[in-house]
N, C-alpha and C. Protein backbone atom coordinates (compact mmCIF):
# COMPACT_ATOMS: atom_id res chain seq x y z
N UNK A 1 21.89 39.84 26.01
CA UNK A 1 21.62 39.93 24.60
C UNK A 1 22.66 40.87 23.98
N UNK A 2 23.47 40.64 22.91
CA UNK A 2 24.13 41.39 22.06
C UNK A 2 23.58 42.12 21.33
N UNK A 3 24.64 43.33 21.28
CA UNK A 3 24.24 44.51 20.51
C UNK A 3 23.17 44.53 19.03
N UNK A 4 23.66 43.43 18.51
CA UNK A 4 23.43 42.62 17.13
C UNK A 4 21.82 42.03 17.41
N UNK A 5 21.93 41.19 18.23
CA UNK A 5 20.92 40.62 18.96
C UNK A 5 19.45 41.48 18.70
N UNK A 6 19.94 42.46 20.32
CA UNK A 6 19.31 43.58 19.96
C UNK A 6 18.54 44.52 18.78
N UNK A 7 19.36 44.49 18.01
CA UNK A 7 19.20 45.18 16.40
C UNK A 7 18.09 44.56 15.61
N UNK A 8 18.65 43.38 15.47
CA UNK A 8 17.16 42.48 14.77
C UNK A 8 15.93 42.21 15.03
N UNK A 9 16.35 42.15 17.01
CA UNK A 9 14.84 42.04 17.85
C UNK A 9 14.10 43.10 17.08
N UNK A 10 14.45 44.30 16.88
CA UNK A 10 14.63 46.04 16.83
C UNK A 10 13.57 45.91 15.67
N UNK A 11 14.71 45.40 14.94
CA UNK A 11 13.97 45.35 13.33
C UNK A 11 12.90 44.70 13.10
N UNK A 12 13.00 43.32 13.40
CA UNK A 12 11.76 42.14 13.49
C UNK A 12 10.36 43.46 14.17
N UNK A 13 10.31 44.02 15.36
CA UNK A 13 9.44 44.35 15.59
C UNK A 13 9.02 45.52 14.83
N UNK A 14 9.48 46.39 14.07
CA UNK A 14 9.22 47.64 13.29
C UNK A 14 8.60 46.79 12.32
N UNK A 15 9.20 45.83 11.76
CA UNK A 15 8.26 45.08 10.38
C UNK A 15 7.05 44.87 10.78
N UNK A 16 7.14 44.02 11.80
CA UNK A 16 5.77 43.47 12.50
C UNK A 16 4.87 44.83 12.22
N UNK A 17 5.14 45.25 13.09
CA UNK A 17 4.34 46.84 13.44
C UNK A 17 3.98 47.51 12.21
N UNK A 18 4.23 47.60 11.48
CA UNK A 18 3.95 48.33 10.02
C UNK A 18 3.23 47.64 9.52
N UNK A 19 3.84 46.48 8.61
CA UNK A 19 3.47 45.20 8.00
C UNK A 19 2.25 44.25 8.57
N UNK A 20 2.47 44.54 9.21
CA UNK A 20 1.00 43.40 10.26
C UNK A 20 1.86 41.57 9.82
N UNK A 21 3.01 41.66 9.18
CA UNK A 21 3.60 40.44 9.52
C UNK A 21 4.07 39.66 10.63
N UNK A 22 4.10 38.69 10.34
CA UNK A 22 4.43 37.73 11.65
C UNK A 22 5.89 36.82 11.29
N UNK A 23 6.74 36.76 12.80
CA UNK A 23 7.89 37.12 12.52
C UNK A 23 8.87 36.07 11.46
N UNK A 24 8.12 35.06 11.33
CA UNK A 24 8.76 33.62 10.62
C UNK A 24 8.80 34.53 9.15
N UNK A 25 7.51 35.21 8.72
CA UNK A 25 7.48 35.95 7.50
C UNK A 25 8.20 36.90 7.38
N UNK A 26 8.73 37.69 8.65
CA UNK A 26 9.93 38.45 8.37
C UNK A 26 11.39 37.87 8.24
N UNK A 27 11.63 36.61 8.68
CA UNK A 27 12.94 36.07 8.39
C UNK A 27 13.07 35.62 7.59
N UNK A 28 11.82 35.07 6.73
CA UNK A 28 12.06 34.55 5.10
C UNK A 28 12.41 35.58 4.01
N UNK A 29 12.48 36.90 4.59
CA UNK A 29 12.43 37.88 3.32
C UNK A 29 14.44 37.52 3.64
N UNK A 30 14.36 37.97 2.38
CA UNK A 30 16.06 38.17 2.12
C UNK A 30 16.58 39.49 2.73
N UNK A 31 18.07 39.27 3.61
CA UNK A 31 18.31 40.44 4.14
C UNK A 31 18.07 41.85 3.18
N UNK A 32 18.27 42.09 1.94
CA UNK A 32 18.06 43.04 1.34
C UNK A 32 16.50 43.61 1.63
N UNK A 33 15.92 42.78 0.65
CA UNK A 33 14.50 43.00 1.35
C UNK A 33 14.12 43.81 1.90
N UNK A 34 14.43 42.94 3.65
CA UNK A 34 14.34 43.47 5.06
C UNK A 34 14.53 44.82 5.22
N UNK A 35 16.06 44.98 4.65
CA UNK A 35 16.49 46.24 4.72
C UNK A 35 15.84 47.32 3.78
N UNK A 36 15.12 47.04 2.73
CA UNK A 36 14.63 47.71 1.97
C UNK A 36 13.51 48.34 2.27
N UNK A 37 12.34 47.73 3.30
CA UNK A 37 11.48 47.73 3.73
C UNK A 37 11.61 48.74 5.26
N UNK A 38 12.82 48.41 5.88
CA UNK A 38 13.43 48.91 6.93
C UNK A 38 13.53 50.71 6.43
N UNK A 39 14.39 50.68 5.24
CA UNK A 39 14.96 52.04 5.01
C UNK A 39 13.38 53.33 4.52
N UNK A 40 12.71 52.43 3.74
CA UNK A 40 11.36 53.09 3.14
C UNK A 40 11.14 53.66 5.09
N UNK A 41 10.62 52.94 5.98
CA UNK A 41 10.17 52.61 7.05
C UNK A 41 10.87 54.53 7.62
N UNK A 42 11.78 54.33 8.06
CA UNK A 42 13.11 55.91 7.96
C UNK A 42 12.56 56.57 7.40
N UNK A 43 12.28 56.65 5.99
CA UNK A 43 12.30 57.58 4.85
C UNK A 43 11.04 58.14 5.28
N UNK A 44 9.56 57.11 5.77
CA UNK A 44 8.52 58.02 6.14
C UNK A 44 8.55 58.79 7.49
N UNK A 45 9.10 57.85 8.51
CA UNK A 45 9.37 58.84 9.39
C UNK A 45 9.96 60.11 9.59
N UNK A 46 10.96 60.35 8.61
CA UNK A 46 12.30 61.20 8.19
C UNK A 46 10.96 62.62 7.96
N UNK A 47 10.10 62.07 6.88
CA UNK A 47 9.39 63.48 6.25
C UNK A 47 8.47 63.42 6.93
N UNK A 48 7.81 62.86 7.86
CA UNK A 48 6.56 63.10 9.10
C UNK A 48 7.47 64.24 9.82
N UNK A 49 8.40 63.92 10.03
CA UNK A 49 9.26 64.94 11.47
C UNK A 49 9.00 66.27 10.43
N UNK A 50 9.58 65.99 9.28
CA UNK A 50 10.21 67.57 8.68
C UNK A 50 9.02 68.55 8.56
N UNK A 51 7.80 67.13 7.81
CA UNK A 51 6.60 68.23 7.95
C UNK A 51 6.20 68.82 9.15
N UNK A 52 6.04 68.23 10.33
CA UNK A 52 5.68 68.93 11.14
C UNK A 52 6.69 69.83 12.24
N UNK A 53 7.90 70.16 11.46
CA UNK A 53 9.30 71.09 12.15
C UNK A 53 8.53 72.37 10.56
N UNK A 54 7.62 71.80 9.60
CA UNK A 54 7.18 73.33 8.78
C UNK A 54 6.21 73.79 9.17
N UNK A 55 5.38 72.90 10.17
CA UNK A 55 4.17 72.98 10.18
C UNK A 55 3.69 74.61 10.12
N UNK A 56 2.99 75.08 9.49
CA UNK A 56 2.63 76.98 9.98
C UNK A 56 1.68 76.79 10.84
N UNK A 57 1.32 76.21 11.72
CA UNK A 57 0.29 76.27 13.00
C UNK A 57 1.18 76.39 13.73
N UNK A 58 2.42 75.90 13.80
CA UNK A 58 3.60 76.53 14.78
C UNK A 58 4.23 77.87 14.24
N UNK A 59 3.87 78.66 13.57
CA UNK A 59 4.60 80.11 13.58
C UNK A 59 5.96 80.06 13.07
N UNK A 60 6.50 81.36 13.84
CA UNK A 60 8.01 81.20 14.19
C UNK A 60 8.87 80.29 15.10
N UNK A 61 8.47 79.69 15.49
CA UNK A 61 8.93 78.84 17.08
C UNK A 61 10.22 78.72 16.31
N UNK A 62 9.98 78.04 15.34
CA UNK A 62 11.45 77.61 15.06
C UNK A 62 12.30 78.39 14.59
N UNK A 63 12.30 79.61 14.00
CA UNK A 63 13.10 80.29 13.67
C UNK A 63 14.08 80.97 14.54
């Protein structure tokens, strides 16, 4: 399987997984879309991490 290959498997299943879509419904969206849905997808993970790198039940650890 190519790198590329790979990538979409990648993607197809993150939609799935979120979305509760099924995958014919993820290839009908327009690549933008996809990607739009993809990037939101980042964006919550992005601020799950940050909140819990502030969390104050962890102290100083991180400092």
């Amino acid at each position: 399987m190519t790198g590329q290959a790979r990538r979409l498997l990648h993607d197809v299943h993150r939609l799935a997984l979120a979305y509760h879509w099924s995958e014919p419904q993820i290839w009908d969206l327009p690549l933008r879309r996809r990607t739009a849905y993809l990037l939101q997808l980042e964006a919550e993970a992005d601020a799950a991490l940050l909140a819990g790198l502030t969390n104050p039940a962890w102290g100083d650890e991180l400092s």
